[in-house]
PDB file of N, CA and C in Angstrom:
ATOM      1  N   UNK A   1      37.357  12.710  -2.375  1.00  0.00           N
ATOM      2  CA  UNK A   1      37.534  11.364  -1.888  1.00  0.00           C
ATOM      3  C   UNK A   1      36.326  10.557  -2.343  1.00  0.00           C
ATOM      4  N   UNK A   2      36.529   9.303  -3.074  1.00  0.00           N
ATOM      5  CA  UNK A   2      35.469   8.455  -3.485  1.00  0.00           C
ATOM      6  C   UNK A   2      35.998   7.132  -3.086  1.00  0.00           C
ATOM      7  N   UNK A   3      34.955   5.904  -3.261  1.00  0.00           N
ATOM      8  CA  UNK A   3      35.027   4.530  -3.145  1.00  0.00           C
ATOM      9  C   UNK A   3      34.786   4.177  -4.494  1.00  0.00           C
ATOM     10  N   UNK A   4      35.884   3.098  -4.732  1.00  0.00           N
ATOM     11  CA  UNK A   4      35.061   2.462  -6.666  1.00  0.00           C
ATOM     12  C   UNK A   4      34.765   1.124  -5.881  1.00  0.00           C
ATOM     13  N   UNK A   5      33.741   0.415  -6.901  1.00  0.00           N
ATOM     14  CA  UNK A   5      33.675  -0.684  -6.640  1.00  0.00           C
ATOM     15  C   UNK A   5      33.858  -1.724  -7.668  1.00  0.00           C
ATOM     16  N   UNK A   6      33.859  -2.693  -7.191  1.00  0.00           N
ATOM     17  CA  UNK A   6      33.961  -3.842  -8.466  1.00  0.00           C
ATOM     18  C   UNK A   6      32.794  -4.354  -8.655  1.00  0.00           C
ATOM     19  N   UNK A   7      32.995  -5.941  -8.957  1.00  0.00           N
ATOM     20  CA  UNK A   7      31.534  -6.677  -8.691  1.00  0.00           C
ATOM     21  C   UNK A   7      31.037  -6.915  -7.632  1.00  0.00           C
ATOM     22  N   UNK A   8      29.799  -7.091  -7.520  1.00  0.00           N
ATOM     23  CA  UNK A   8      28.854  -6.842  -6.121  1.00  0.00           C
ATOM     24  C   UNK A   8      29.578  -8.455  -5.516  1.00  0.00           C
ATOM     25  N   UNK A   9      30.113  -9.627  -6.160  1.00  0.00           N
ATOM     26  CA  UNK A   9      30.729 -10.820  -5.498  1.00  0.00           C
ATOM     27  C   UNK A   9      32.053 -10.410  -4.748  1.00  0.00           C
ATOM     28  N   UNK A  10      32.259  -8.804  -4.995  1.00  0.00           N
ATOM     29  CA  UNK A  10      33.891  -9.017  -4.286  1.00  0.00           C
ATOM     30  C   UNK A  10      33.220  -7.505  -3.294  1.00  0.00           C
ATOM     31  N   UNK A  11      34.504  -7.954  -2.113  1.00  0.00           N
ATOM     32  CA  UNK A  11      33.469  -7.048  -0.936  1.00  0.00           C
ATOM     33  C   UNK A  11      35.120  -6.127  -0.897  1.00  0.00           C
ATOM     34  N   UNK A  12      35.968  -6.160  -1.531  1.00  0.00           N
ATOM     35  CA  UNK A  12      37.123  -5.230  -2.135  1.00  0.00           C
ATOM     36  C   UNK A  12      37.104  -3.995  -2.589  1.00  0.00           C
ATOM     37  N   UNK A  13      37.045  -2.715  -2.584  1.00  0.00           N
ATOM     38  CA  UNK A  13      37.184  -1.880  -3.185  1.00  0.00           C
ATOM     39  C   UNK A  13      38.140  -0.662  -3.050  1.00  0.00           C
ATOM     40  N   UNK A  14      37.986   0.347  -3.803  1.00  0.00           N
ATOM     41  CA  UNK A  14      39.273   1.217  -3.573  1.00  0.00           C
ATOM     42  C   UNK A  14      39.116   2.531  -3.089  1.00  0.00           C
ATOM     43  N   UNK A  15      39.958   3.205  -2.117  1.00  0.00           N
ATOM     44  CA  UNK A  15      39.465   4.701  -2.079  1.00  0.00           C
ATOM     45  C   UNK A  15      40.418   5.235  -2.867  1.00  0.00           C
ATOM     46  N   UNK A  16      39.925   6.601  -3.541  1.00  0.00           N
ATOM     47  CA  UNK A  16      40.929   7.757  -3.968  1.00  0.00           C
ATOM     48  C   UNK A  16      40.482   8.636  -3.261  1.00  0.00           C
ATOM     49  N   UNK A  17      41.859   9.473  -3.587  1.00  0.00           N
ATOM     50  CA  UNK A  17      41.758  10.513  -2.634  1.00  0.00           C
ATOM     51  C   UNK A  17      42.718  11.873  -4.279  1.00  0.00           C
ATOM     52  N   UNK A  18      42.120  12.494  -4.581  1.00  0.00           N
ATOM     53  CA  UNK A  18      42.292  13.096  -5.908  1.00  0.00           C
ATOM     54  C   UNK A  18      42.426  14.708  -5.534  1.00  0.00           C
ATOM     55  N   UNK A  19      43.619  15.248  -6.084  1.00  0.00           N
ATOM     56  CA  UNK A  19      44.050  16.580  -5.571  1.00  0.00           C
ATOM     57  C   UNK A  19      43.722  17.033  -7.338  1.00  0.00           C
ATOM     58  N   UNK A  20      42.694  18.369  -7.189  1.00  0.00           N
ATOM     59  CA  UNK A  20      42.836  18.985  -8.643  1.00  0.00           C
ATOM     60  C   UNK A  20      43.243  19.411  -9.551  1.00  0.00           C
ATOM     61  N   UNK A  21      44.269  20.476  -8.358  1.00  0.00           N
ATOM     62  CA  UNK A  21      45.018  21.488  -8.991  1.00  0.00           C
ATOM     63  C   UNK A  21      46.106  20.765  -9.474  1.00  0.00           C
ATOM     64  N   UNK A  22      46.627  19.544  -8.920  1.00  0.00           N
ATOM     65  CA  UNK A  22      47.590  18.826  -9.653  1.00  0.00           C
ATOM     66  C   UNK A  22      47.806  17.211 -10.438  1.00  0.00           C
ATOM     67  N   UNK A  23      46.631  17.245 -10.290  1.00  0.00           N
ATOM     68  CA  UNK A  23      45.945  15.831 -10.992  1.00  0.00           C
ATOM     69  C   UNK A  23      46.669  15.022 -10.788  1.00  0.00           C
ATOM     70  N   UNK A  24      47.007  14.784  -8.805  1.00  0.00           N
ATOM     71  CA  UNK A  24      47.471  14.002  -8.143  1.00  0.00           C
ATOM     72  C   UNK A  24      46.553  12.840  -7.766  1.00  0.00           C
ATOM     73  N   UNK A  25      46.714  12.020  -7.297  1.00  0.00           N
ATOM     74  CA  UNK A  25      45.575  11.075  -7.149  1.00  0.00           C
ATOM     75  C   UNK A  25      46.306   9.932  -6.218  1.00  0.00           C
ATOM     76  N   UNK A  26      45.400   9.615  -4.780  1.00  0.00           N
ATOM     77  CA  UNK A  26      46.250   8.136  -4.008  1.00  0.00           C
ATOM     78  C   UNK A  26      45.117   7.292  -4.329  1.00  0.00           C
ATOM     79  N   UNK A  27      45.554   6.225  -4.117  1.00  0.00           N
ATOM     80  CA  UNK A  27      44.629   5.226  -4.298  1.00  0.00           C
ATOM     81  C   UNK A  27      45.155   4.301  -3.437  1.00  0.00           C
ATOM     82  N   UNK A  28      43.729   3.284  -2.663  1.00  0.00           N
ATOM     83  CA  UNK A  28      44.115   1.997  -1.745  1.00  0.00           C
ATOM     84  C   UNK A  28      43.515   1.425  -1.886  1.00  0.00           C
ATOM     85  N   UNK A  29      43.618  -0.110  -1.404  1.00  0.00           N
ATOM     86  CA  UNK A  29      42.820  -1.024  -1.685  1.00  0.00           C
ATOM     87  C   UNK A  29      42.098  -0.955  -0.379  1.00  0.00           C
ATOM     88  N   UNK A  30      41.092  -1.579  -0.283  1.00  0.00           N
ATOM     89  CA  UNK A  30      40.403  -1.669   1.389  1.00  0.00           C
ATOM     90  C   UNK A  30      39.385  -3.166   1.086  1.00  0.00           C
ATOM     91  N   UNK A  31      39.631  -3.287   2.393  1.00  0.00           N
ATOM     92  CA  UNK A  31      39.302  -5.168   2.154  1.00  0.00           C
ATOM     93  C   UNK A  31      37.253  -4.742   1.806  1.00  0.00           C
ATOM     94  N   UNK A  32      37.329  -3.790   2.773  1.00  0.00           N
ATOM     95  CA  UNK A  32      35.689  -3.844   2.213  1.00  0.00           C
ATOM     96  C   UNK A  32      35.293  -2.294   2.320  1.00  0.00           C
ATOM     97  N   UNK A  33      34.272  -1.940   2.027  1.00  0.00           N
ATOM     98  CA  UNK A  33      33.415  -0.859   1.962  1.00  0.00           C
ATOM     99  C   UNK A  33      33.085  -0.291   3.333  1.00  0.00           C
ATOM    100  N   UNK A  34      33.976   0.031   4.085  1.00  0.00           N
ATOM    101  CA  UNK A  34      33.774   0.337   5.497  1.00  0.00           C
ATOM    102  C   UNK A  34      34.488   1.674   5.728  1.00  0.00           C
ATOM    103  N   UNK A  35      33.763   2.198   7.096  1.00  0.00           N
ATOM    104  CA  UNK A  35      34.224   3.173   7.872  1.00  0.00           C
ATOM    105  C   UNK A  35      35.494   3.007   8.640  1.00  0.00           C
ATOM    106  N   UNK A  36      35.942   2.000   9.023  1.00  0.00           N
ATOM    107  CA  UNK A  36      36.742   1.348   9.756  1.00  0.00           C
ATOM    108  C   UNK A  36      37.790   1.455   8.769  1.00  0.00           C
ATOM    109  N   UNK A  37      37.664   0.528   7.548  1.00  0.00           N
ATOM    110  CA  UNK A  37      38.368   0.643   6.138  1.00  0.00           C
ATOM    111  C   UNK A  37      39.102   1.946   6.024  1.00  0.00           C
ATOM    112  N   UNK A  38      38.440   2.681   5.600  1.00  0.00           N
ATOM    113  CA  UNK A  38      38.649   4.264   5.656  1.00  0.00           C
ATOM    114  C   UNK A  38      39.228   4.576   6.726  1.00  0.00           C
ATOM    115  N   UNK A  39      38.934   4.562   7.707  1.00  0.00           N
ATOM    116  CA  UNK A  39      40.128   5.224   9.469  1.00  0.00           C
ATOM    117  C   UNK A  39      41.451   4.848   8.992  1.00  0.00           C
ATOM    118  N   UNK A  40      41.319   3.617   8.975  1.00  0.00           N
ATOM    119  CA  UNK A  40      42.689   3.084   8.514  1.00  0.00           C
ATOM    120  C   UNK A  40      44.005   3.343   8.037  1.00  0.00           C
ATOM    121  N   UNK A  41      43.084   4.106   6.417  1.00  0.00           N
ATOM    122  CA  UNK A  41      44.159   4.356   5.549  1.00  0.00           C
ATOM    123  C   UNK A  41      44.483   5.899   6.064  1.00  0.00           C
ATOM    124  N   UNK A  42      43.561   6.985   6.666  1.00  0.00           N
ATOM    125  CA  UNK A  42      43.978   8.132   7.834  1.00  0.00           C
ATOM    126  C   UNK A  42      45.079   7.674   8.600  1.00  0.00           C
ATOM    127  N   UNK A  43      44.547   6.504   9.457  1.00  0.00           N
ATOM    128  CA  UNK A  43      45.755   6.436  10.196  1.00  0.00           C
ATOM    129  C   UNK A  43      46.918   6.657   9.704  1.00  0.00           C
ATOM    130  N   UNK A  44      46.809   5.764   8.584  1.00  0.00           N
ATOM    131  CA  UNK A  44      48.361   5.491   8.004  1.00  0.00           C
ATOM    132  C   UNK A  44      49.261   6.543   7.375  1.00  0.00           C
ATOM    133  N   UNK A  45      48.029   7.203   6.662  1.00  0.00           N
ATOM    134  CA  UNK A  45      48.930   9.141   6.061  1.00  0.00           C
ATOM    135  C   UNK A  45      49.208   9.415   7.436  1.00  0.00           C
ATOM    136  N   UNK A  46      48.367   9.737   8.374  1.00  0.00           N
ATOM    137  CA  UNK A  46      48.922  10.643   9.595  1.00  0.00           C
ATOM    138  C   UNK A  46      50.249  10.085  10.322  1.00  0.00           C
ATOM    139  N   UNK A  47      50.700   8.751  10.099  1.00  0.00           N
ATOM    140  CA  UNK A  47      51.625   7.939  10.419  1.00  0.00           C
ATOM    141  C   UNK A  47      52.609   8.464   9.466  1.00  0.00           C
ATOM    142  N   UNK A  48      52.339   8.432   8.675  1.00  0.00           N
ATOM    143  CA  UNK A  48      53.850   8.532   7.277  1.00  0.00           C
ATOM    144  C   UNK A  48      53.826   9.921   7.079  1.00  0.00           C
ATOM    145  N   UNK A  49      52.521  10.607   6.571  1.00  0.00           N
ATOM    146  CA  UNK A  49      53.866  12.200   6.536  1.00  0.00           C
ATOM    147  C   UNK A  49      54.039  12.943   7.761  1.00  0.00           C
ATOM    148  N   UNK A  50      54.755  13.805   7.321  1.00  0.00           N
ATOM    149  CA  UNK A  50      54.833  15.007   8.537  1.00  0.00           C
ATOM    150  C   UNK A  50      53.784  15.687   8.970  1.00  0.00           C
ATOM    151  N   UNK A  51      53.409  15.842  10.306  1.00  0.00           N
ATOM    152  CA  UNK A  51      52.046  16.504  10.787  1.00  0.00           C
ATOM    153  C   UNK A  51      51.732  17.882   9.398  1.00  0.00           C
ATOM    154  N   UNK A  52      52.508  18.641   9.531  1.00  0.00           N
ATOM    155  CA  UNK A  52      52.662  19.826   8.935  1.00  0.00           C
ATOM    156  C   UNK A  52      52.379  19.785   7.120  1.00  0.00           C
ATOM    157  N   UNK A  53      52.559  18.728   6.625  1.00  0.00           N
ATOM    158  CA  UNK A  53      52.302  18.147   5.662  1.00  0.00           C
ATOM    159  C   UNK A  53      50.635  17.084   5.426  1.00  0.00           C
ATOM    160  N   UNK A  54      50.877  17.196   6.575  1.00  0.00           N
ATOM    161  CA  UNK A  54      49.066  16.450   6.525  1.00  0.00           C
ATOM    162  C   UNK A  54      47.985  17.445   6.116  1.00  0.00           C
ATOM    163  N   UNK A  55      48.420  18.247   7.312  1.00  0.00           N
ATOM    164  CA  UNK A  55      47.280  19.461   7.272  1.00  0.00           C
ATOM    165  C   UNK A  55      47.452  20.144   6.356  1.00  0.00           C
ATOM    166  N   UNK A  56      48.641  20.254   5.489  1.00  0.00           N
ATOM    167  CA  UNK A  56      48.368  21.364   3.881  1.00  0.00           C
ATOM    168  C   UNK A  56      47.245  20.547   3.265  1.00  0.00           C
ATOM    169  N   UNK A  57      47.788  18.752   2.784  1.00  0.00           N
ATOM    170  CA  UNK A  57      46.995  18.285   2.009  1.00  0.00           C
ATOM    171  C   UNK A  57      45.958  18.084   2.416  1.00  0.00           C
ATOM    172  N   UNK A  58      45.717  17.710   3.690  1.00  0.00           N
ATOM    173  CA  UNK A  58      44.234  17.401   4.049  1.00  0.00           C
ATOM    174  C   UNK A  58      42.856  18.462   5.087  1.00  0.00           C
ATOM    175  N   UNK A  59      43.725  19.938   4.207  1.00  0.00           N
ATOM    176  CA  UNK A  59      42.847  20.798   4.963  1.00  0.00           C
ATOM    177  C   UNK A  59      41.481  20.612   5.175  1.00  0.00           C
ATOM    178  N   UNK A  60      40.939  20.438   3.825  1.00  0.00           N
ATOM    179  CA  UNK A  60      39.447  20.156   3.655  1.00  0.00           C
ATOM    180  C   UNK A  60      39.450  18.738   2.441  1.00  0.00           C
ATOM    181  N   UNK A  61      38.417  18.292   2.606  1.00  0.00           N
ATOM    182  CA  UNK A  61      38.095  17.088   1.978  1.00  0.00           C
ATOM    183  C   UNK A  61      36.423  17.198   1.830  1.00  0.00           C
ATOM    184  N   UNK A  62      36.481  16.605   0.400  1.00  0.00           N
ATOM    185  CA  UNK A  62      35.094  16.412  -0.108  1.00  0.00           C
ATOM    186  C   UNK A  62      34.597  15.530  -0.707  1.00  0.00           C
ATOM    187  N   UNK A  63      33.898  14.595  -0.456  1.00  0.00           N
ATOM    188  CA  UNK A  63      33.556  13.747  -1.209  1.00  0.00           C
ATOM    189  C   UNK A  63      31.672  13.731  -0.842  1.00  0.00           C
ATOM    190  N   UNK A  64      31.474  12.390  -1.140  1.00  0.00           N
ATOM    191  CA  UNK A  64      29.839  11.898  -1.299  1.00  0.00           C
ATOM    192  C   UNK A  64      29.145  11.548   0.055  1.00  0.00           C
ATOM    193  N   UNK A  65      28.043  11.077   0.282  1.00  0.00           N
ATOM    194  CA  UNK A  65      27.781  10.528   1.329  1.00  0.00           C
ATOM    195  C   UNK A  65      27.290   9.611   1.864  1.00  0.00           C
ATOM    196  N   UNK A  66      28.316   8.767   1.465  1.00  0.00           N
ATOM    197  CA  UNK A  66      28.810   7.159   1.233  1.00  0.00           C
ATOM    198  C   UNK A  66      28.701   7.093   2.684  1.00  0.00           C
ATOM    199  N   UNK A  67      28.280   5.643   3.369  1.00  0.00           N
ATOM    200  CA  UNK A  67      28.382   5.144   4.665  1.00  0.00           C
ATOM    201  C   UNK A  67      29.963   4.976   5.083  1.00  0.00           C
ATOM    202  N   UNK A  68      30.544   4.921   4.139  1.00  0.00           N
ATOM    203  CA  UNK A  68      31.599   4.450   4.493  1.00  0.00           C
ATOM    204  C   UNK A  68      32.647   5.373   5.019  1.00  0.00           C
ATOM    205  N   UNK A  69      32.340   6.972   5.003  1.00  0.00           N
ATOM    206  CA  UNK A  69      32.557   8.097   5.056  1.00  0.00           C
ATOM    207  C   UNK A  69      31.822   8.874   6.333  1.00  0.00           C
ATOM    208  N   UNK A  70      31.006   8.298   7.187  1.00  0.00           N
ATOM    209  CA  UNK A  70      30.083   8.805   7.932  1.00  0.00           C
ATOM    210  C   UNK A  70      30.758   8.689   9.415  1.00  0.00           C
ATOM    211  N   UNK A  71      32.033   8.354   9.487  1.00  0.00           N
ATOM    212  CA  UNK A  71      32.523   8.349  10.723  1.00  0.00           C
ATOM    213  C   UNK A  71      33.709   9.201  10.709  1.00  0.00           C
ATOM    214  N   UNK A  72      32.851  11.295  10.888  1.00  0.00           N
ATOM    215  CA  UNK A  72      33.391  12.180  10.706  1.00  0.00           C
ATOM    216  C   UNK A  72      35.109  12.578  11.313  1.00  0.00           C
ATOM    217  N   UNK A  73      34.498  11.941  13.250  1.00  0.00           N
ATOM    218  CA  UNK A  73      35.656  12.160  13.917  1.00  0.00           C
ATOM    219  C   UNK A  73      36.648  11.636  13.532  1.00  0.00           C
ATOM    220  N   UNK A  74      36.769  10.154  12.984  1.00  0.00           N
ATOM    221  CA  UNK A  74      38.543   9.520  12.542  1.00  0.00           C
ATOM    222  C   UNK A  74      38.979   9.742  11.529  1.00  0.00           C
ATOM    223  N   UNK A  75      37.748  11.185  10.940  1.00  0.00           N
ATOM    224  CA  UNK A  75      38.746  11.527   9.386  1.00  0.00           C
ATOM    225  C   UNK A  75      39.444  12.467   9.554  1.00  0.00           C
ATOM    226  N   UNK A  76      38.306  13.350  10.056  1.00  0.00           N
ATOM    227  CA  UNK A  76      39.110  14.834  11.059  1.00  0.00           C
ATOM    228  C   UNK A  76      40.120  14.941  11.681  1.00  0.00           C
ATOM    229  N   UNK A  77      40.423  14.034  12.970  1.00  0.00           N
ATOM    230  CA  UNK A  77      40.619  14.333  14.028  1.00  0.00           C
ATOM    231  C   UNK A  77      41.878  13.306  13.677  1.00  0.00           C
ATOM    232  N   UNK A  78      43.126  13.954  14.374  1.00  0.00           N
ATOM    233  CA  UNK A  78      43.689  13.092  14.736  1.00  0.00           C
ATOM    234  C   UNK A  78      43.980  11.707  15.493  1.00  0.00           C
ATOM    235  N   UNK A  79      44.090  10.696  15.323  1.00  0.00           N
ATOM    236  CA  UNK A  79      43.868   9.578  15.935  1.00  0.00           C
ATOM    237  C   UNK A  79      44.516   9.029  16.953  1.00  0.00           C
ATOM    238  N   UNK A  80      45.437   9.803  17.499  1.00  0.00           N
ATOM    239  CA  UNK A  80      45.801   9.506  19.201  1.00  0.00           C
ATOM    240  C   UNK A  80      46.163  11.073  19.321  1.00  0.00           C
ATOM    241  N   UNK A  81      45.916  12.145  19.037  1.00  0.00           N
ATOM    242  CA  UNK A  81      45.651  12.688  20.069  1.00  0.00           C
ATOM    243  C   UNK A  81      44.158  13.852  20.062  1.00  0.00           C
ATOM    244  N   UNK A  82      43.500  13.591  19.140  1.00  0.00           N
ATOM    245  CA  UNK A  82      41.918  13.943  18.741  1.00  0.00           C
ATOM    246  C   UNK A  82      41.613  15.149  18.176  1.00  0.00           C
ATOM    247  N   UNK A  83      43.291  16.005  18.414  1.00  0.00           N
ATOM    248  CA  UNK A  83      43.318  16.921  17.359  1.00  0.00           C
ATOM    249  C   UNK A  83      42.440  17.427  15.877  1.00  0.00           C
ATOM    250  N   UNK A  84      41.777  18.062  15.598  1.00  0.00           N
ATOM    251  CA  UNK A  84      41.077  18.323  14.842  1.00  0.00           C
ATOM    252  C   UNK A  84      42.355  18.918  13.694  1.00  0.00           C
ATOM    253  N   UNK A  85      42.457  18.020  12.105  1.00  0.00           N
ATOM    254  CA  UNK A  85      43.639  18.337  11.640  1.00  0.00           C
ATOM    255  C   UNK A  85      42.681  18.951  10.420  1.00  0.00           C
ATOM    256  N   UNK A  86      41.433  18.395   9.830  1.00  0.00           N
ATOM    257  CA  UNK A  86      41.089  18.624   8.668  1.00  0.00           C
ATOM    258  C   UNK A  86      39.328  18.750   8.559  1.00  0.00           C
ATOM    259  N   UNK A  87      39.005  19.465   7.278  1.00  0.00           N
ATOM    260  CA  UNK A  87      37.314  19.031   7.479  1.00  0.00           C
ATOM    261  C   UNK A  87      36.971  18.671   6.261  1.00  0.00           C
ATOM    262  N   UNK A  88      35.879  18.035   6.969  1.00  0.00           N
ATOM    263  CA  UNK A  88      35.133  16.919   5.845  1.00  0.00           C
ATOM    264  C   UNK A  88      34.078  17.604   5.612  1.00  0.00           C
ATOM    265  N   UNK A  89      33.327  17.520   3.711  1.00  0.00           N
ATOM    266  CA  UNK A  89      32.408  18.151   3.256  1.00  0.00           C
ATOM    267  C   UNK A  89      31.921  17.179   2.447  1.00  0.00           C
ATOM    268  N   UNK A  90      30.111  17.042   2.626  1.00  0.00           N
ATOM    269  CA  UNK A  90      29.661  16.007   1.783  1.00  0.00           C
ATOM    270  C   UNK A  90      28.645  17.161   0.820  1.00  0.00           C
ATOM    271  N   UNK A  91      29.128  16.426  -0.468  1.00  0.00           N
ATOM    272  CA  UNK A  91      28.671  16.816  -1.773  1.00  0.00           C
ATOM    273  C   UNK A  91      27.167  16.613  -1.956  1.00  0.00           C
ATOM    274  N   UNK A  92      25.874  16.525  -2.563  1.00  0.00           N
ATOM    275  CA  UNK A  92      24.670  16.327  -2.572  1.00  0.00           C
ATOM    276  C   UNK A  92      24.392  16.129  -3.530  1.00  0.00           C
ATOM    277  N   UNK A  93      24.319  14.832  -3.819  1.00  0.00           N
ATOM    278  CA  UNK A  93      24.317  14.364  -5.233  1.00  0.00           C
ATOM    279  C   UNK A  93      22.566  14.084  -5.634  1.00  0.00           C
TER     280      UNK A  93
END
């Protein structure tokens, strides 16, 4: 999982979320560079697929250690009922 950015004038950027083994790749827009940003688009997978389908794809997750990434519990955890679905691993760049 990464953030791209554009120009430092636009507060817009995108997350991916990039599977290896099948050089799958989601991508979203997010109005800004936030943690909040990020919950969001969680919410919204945990909304649209099937529980059972979350947790294959989102067993573990790895990305950087971007601020925008630092609000462990709403990546993990399920978001109404706090369920712990997945874990997050930051890389050390």
């Amino acid at each position: 999982m990464d953030t791209v950015e554009g120009k430092q004038s636009d507060s817009k950027c995108i997350l991916t979320l990039f599977w290896r083994n099948s050089n799958f790749i989601l991508i979203f827009l997010l109005e800004n560079q936030t943690a909040d940003e990020v919950t969001k688009v969680f919410e919204y997978l945990q909304q649209t697929l099937l529980e059972d389908d979350y947790k294959k794809l989102f067993q573990v997750i790895l990305t950087n250690n971007g601020h925008e990434f630092f609000d462990v519990t709403n990546i993990e955890c399920h978001h109404k009922t706090g369920e712990v679905l997945s874990k997050i691993f930051y890389c050390d760049l």
